[in-house]
Protein backbone atom coordinates (compact mmCIF):
# COMPACT_ATOMS: atom_id res chain seq x y z
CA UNK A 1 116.37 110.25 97.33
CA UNK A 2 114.80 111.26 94.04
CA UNK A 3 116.51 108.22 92.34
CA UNK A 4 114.72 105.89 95.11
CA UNK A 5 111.05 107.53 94.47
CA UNK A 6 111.48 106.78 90.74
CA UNK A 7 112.49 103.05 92.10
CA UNK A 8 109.31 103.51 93.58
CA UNK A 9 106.78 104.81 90.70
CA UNK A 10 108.66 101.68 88.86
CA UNK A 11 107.92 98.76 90.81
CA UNK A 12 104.80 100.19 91.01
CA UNK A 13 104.75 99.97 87.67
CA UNK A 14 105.65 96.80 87.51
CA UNK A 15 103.00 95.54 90.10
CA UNK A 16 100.43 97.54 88.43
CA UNK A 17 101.01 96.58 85.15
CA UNK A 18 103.50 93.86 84.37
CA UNK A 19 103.39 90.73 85.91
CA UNK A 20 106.82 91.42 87.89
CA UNK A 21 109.45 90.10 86.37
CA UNK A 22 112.64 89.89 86.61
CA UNK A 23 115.58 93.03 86.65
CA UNK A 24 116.76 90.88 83.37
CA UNK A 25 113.28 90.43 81.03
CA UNK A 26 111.37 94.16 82.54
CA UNK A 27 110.76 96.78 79.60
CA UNK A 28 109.61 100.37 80.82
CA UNK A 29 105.79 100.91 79.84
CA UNK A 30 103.38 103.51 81.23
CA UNK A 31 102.11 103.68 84.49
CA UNK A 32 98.54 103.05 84.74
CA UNK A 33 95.94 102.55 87.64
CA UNK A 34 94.12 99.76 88.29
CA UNK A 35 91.22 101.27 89.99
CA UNK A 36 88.35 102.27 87.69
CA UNK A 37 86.88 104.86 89.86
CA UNK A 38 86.62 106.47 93.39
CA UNK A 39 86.70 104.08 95.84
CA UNK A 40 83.98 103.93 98.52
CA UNK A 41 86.03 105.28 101.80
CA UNK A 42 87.84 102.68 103.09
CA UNK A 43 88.44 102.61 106.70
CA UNK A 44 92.38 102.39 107.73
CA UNK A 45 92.40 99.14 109.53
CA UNK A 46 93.12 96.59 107.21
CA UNK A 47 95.14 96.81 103.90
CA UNK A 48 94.03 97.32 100.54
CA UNK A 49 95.44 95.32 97.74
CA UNK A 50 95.44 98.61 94.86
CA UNK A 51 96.77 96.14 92.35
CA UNK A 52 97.24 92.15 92.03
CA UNK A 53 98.54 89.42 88.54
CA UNK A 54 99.82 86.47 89.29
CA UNK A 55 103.26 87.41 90.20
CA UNK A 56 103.09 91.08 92.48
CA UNK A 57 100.42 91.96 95.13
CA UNK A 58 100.59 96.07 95.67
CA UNK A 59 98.78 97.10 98.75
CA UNK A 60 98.11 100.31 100.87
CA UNK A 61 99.10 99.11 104.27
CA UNK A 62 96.34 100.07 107.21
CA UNK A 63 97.30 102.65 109.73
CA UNK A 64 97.30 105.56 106.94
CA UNK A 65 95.77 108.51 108.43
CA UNK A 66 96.47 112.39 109.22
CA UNK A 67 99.87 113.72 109.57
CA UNK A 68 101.22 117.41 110.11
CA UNK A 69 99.23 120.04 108.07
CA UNK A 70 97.34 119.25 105.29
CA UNK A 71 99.04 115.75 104.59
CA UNK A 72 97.88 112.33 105.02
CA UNK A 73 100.30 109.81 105.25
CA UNK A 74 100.35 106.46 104.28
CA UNK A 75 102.46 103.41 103.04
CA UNK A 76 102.77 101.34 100.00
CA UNK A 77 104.06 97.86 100.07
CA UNK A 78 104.90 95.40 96.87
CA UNK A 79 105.05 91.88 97.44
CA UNK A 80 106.80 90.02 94.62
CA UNK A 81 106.76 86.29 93.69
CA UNK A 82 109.89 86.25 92.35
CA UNK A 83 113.03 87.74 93.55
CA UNK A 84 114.05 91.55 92.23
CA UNK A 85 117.17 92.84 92.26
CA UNK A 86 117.38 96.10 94.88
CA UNK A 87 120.02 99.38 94.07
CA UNK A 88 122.23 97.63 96.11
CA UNK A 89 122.41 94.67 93.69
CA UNK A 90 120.88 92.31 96.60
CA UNK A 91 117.48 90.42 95.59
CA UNK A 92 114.43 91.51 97.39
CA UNK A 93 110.67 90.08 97.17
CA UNK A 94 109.02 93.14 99.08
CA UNK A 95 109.00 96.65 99.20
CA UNK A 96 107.38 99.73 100.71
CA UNK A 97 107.42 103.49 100.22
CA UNK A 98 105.72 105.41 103.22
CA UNK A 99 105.12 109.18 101.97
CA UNK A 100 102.41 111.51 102.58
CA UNK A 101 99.87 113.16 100.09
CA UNK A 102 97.84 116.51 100.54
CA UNK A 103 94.65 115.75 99.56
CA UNK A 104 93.81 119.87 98.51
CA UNK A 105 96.94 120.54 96.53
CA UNK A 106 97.32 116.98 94.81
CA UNK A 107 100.67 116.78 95.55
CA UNK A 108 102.65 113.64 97.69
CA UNK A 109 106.39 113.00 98.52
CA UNK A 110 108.14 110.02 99.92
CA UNK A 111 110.27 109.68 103.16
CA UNK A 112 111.22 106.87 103.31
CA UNK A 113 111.56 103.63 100.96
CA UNK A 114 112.64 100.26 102.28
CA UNK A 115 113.65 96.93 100.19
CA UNK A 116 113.10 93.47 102.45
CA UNK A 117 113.91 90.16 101.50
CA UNK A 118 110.98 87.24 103.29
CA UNK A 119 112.77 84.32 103.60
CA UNK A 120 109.24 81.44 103.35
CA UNK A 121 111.41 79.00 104.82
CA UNK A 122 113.14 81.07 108.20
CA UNK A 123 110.02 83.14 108.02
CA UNK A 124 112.57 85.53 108.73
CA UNK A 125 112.47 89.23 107.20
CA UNK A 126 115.54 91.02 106.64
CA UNK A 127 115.51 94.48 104.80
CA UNK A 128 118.14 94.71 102.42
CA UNK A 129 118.05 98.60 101.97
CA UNK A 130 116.60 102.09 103.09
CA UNK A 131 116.76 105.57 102.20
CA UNK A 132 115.05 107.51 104.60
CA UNK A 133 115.59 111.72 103.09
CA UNK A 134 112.47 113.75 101.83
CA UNK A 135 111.60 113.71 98.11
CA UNK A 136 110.62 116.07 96.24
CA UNK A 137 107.40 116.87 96.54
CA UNK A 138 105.68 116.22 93.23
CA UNK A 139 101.90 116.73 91.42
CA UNK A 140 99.95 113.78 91.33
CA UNK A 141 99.09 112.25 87.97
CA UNK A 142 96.17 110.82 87.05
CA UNK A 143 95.88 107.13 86.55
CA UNK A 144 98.97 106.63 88.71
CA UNK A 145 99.71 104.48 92.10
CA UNK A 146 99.36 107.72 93.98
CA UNK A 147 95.93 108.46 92.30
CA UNK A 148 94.68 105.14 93.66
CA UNK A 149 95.79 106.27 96.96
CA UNK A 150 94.68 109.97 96.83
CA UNK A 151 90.90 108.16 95.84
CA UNK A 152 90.78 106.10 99.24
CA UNK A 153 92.32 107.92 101.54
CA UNK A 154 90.93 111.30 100.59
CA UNK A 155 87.53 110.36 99.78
């Protein structure tokens, strides 16, 4: 699972700083956040895009909201212009992580990530591969994809 969360924390990278490109032309960089400071809150109806070029939309899907304990959990989905290439070696064009975060102890894990392939013309979506297993759970960074969602739905 821990290989599929660091899937994760790199498309995000890729939608949050690289114009997606790409499995052949992507070179690793730093993760950084798009969001310049806390958020107003935000209710959980509607998505939020957290990041958007001309290539990759990021968004925080709406329905986030209180889980068991101190966690709120949430989703993150990545839509991509161009095909990527999933672990499976199928292309995909969107993505989405669905984890939870505990607002008090800055931490998050994942549960469950999901590559889908939108075919425009079908309008058919297909996902091309899960992994649903618990991650680790791990500190949240600052000026990271889970930073932007720690500001919104924790505020």
């Amino acid at each position: 699972m821990m290989k599929f969360v660091m899937s994760f924390l790199l498309l995000s990278f890729w939608v949050t700083i690289l114009p997606a490109k790409s499995a052949q032309e992507s070179q690793p960089q730093s993760l950084k956040s798009n969001l310049q400071k806390s958020e107003p809150k935000l209710s959980n109806d509607k998505d939020t895009i957290l990041s958007k070029n001309t290539q990759s939309t990021l968004y925080l899907l709406s329905g986030w909201g209180k889980a068991e304990g101190p966690y709120v959990w949430f989703t993150v989905s990545a839509h991509f212009n161009e095909n990527q290439i999933a672990p499976n070696s199928q292309t995909f064009n969107l993505f989405s992580a669905s984890g939870a975060l505990d607002c008090k102890d800055n931490s998050t894990f994942y549960y469950l990530i999901s590559y889908m392939y939108f075919d425009a013309k079908t309008k058919k979506l297909n996902e091309i591969y899960s992994e649903k297993n618990k991650s680790n759970v791990m500190k949240i960074e600052p000026t990271t994809t889970e930073s932007d969602i720690k500001k919104i739905v924790c505020n």
